[in-house]
C-alpha atoms as a PDB file:
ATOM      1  CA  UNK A   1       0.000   0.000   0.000  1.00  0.00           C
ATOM      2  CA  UNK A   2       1.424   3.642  -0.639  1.00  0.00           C
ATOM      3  CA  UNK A   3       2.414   5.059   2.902  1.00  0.00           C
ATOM      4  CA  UNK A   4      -0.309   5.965   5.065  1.00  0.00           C
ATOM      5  CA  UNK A   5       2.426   8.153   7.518  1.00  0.00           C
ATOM      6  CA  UNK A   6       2.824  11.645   5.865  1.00  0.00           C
ATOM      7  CA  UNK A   7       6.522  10.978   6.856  1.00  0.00           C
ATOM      8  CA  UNK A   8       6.945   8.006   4.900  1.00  0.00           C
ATOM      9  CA  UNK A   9       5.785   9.959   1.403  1.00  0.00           C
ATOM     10  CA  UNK A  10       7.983  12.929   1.835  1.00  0.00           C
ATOM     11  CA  UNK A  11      11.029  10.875   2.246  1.00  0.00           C
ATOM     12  CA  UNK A  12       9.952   8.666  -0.407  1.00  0.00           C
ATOM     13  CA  UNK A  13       9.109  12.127  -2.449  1.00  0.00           C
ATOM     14  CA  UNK A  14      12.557  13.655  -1.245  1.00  0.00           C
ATOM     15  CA  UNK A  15      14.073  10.502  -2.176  1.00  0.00           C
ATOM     16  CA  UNK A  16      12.729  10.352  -5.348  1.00  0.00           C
ATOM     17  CA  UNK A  17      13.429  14.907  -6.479  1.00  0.00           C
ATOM     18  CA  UNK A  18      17.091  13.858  -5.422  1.00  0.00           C
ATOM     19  CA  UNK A  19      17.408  11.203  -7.650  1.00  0.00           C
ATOM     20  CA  UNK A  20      15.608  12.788 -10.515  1.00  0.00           C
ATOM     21  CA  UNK A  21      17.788  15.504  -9.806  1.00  0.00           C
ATOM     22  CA  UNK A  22      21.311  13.698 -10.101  1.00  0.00           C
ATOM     23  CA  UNK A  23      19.704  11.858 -13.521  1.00  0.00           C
ATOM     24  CA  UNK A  24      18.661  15.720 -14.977  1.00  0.00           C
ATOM     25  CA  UNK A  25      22.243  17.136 -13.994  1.00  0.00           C
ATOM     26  CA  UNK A  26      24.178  14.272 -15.432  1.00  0.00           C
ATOM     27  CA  UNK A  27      24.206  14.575 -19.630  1.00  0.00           C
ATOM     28  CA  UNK A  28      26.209  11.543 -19.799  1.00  0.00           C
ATOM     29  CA  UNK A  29      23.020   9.878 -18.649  1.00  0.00           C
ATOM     30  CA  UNK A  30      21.288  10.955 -22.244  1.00  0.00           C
ATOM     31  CA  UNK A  31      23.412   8.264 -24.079  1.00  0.00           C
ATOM     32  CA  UNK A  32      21.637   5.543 -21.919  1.00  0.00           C
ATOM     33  CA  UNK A  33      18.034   6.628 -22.207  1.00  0.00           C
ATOM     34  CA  UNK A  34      16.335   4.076 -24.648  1.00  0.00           C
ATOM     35  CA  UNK A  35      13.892   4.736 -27.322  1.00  0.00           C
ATOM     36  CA  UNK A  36      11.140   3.666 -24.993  1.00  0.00           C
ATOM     37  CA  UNK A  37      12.470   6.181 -22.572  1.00  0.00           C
ATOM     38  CA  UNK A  38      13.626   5.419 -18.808  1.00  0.00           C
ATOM     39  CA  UNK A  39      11.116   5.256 -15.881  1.00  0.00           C
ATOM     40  CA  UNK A  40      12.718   5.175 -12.099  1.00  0.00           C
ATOM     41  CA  UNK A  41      10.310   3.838  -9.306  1.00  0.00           C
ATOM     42  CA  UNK A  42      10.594   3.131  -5.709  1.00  0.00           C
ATOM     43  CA  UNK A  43       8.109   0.936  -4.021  1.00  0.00           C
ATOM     44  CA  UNK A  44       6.928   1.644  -0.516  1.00  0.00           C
ATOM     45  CA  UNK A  45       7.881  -0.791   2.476  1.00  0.00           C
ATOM     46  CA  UNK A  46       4.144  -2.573   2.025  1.00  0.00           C
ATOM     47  CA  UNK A  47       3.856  -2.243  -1.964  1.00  0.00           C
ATOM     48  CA  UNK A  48       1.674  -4.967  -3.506  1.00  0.00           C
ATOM     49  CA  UNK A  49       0.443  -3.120  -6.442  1.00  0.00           C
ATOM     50  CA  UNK A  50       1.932  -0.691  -9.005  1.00  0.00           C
ATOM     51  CA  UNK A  51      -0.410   2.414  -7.055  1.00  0.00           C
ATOM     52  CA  UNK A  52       1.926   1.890  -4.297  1.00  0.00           C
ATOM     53  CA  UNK A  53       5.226   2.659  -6.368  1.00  0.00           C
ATOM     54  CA  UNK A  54       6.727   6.026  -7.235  1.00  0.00           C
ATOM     55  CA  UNK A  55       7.376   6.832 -10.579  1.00  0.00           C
ATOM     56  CA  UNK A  56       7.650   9.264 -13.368  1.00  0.00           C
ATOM     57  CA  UNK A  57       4.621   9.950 -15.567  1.00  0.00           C
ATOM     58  CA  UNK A  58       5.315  10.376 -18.971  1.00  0.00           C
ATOM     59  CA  UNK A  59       9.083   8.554 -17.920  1.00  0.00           C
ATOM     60  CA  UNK A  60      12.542  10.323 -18.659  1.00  0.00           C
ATOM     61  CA  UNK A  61      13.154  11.319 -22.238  1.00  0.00           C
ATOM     62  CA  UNK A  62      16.566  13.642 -23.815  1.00  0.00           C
ATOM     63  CA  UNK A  63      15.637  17.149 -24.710  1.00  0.00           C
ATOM     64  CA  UNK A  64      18.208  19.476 -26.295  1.00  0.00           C
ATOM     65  CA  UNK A  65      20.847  16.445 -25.501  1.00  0.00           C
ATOM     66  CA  UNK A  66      19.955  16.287 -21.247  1.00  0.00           C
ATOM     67  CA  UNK A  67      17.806  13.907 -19.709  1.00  0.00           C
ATOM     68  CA  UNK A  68      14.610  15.080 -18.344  1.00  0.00           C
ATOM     69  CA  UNK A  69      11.740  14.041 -17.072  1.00  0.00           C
ATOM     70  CA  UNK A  70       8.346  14.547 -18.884  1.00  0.00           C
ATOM     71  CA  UNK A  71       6.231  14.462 -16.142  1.00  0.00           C
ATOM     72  CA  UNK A  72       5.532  14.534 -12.181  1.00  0.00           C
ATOM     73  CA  UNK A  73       6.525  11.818  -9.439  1.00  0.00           C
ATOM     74  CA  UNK A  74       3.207  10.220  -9.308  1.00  0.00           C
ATOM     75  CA  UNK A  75       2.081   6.986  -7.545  1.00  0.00           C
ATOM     76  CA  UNK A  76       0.654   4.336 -10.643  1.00  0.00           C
ATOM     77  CA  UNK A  77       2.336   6.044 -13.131  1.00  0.00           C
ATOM     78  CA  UNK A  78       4.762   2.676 -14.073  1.00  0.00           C
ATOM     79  CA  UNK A  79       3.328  -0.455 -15.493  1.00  0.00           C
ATOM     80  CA  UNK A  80       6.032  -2.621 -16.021  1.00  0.00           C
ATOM     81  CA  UNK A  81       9.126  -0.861 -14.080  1.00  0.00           C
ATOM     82  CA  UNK A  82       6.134  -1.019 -11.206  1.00  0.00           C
ATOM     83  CA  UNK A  83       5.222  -4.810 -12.110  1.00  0.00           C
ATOM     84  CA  UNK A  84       9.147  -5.723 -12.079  1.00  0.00           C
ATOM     85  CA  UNK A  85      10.045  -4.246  -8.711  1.00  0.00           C
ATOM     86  CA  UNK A  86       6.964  -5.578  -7.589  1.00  0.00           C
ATOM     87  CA  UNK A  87       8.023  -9.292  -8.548  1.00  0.00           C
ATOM     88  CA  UNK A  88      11.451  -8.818  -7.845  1.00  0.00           C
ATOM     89  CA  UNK A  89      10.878  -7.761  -3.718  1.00  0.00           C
ATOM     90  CA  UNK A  90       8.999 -11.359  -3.801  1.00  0.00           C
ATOM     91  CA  UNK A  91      12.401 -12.505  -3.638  1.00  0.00           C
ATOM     92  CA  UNK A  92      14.144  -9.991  -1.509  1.00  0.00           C
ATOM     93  CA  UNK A  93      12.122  -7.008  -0.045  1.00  0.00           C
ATOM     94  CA  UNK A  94      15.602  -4.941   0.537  1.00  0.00           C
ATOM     95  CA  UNK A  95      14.919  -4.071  -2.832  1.00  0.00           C
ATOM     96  CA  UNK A  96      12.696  -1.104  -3.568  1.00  0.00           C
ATOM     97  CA  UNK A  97      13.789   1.101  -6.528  1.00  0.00           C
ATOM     98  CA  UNK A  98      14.969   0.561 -10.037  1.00  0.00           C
ATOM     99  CA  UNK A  99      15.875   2.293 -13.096  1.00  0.00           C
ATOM    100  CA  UNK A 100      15.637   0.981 -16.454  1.00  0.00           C
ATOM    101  CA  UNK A 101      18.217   1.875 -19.217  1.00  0.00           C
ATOM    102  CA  UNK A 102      19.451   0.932 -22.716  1.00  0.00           C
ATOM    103  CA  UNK A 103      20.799  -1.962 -24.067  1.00  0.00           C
ATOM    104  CA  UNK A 104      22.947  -2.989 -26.537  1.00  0.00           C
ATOM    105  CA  UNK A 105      25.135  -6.299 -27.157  1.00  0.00           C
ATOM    106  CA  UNK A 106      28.220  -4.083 -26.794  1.00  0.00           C
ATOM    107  CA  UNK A 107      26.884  -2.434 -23.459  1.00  0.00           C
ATOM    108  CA  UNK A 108      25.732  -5.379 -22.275  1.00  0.00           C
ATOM    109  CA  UNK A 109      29.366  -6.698 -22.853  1.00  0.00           C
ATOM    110  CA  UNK A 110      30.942  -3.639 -21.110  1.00  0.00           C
ATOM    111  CA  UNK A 111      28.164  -3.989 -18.343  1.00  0.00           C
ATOM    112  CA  UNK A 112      28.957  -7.866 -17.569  1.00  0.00           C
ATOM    113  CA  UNK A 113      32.854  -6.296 -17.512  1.00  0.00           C
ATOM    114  CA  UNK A 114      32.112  -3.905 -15.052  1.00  0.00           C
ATOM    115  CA  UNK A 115      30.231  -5.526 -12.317  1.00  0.00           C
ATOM    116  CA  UNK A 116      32.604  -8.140 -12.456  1.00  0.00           C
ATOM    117  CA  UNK A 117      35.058  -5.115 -11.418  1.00  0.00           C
ATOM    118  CA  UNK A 118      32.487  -3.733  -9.472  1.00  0.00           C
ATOM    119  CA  UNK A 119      31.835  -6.924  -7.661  1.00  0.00           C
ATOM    120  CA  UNK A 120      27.723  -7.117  -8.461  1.00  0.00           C
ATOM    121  CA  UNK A 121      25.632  -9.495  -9.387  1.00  0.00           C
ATOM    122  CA  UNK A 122      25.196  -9.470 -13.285  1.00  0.00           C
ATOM    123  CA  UNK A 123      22.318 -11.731 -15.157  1.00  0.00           C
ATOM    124  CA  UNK A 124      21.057 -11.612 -18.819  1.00  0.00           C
ATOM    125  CA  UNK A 125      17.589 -12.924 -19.675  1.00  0.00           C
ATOM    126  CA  UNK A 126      17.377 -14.206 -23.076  1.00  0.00           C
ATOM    127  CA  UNK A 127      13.776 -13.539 -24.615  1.00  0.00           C
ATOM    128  CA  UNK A 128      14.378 -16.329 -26.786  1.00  0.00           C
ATOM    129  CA  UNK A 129      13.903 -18.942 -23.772  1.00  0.00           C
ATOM    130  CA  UNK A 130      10.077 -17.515 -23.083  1.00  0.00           C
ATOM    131  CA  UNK A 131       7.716 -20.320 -23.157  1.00  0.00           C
ATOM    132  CA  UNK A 132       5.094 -19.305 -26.100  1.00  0.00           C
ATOM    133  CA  UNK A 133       2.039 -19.753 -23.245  1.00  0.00           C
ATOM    134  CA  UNK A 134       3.679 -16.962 -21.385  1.00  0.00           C
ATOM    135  CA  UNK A 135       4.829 -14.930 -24.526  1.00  0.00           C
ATOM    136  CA  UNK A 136       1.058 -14.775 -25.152  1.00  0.00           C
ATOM    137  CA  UNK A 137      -0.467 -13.965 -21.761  1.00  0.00           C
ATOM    138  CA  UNK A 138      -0.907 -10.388 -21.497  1.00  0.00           C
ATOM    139  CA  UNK A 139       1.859  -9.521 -18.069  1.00  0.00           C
ATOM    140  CA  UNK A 140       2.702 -13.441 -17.804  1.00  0.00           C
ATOM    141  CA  UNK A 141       6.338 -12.367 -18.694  1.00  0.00           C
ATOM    142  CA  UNK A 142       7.155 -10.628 -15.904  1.00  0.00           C
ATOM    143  CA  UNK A 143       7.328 -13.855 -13.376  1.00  0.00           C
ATOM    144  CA  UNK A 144       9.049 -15.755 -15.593  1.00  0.00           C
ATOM    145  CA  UNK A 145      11.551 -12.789 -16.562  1.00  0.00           C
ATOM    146  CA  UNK A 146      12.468 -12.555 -12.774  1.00  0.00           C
ATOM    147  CA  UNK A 147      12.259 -16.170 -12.131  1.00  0.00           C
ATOM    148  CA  UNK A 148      15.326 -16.266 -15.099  1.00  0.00           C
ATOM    149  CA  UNK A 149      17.234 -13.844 -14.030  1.00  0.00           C
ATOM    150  CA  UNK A 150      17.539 -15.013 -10.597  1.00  0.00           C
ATOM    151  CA  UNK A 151      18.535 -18.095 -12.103  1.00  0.00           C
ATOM    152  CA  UNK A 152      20.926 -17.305 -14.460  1.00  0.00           C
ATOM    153  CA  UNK A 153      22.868 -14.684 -11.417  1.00  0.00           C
ATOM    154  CA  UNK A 154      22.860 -18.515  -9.766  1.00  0.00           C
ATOM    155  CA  UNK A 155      19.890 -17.879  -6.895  1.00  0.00           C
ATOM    156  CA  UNK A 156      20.717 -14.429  -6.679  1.00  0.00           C
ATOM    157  CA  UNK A 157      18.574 -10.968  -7.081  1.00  0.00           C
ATOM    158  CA  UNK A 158      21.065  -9.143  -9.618  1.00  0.00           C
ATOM    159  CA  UNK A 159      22.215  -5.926  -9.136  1.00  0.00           C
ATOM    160  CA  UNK A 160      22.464  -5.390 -12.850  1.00  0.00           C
ATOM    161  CA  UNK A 161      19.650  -7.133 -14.985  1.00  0.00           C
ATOM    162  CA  UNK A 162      19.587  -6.886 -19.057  1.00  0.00           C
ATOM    163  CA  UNK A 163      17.314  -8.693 -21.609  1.00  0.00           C
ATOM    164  CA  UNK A 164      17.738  -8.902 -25.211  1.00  0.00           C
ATOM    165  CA  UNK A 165      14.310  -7.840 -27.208  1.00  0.00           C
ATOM    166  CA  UNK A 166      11.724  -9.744 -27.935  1.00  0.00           C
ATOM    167  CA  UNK A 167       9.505  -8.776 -31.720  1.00  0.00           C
ATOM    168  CA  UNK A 168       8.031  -5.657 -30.487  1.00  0.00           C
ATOM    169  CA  UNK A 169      10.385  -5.668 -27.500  1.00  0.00           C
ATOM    170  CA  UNK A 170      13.020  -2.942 -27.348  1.00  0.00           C
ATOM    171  CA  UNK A 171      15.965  -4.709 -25.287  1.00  0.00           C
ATOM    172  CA  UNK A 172      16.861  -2.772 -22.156  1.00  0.00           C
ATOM    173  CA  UNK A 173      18.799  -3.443 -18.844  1.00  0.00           C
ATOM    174  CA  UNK A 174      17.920  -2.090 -14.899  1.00  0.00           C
ATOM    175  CA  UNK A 175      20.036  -1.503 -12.236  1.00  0.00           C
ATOM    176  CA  UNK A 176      18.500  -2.254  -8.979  1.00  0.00           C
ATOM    177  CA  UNK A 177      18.639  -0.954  -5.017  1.00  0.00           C
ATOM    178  CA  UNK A 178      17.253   0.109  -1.923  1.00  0.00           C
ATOM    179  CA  UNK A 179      16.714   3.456  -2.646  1.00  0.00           C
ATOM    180  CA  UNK A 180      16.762   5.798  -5.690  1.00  0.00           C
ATOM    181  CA  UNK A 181      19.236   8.403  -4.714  1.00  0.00           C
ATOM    182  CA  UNK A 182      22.121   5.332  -4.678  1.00  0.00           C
ATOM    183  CA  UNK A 183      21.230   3.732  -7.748  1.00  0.00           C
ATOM    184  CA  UNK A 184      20.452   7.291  -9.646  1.00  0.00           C
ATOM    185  CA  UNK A 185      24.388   8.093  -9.000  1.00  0.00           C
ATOM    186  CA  UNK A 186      25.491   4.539  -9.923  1.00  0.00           C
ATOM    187  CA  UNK A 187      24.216   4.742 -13.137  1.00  0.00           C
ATOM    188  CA  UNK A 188      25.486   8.615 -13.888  1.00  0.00           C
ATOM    189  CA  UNK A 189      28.475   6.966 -12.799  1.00  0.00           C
ATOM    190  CA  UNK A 190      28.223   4.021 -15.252  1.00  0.00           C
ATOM    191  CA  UNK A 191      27.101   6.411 -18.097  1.00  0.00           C
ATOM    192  CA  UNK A 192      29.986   8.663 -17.492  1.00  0.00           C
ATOM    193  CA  UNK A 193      32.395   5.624 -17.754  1.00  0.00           C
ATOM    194  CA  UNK A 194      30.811   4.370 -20.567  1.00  0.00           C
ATOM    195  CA  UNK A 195      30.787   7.460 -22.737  1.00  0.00           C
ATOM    196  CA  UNK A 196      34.217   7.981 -22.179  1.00  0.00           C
ATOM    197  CA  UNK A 197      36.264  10.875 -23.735  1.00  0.00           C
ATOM    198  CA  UNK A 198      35.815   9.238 -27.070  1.00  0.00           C
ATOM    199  CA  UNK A 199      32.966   7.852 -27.265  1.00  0.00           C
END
């Protein structure tokens, strides 16, 4: 459920402005946001459904080369950012927020490089695996999606997840955490690296 304590909300608001806030300030960030355009969310403590996680309506898109959100932190404003957190803090509540990002094979490559340096859990979920039955079901994928990664990041939650596209599917990859304001900086961190000075 979305806090009932006023408390609760403003830090999850703060939380959530302070992350948005290191995403909008870092233009490295731009390179990573996917066609589809990034959402962030951060569940509360009790979520069950996606009106009890944070997110971005309208997502974050790249105007004038910056990231930048299109909309207001509203609760229900994710589908399936909401729907994976959701699934994913059946397996270990310490996880709240998420960001989603681009993919490509040679980020993915640079990505499984640099948790291994990094020390995180890495897992790729390959769309090619997904039973037709689920494939079908409208928001049957999700389960299974987090059921694979897990697997393939050998019982663990990942701390980097990336899928390759399905038809219709743009392929992306989350990074995953407790809160928003840690992950938000990982990533600017990760998309600074990654750009590079000549890239």
């Amino acid at each position: 459920m979305q806090p009932e304590n006023d408390n609760d909300r403003i830090d999850m608001y703060g939380r959530m402005l302070i992350a948005l806030e290191t995403l909008e300030s870092c233009p490295a960030f731009a390179v990573l946001v996917p066609e589809v355009r990034s959402n962030m969310v951060f569940a509360s403590t009790t979520a069950t459904s996606r009106e009890d996680v944070l997110a971005i309506d309208g997502r974050i898109t790249v105007t004038e080369g910056k990231p930048r959100a299109a909309g207001r932190l509203r609760f229900g404003a994710s589908s399936h950012m909401a729907r994976l957190i959701l699934e994913i803090r059946k397996r270990d509540p310490s996880v709240r927020a998420g960001i989603d990002f681009a993919n490509t094979p040679a980020l993915a490559a640079w990505l499984e490089e640099y948790c291994r340096k990094k020390g995180w859990v890495f897992a790729k979920i390959d769309r090619s695996g997904e039973p037709e039955e689920i494939r079908r079901e409208e928001g049957a994928s999700m389960p299974w999606k987090v059921a694979e990664a897990i697997r393939a990041a050998g019982g663990r939650v990942p701390k980097i997840l990336y899928e390759n596209g399905a038809i219709g599917k743009e392929p992306v990859s989350v990074i995953l955490g407790e809160e928003p304001i840690g992950i938000a900086q990982e990533l600017c961190a990760i998309a600074r690296e990654y750009k590079g000075p000549a890239r």
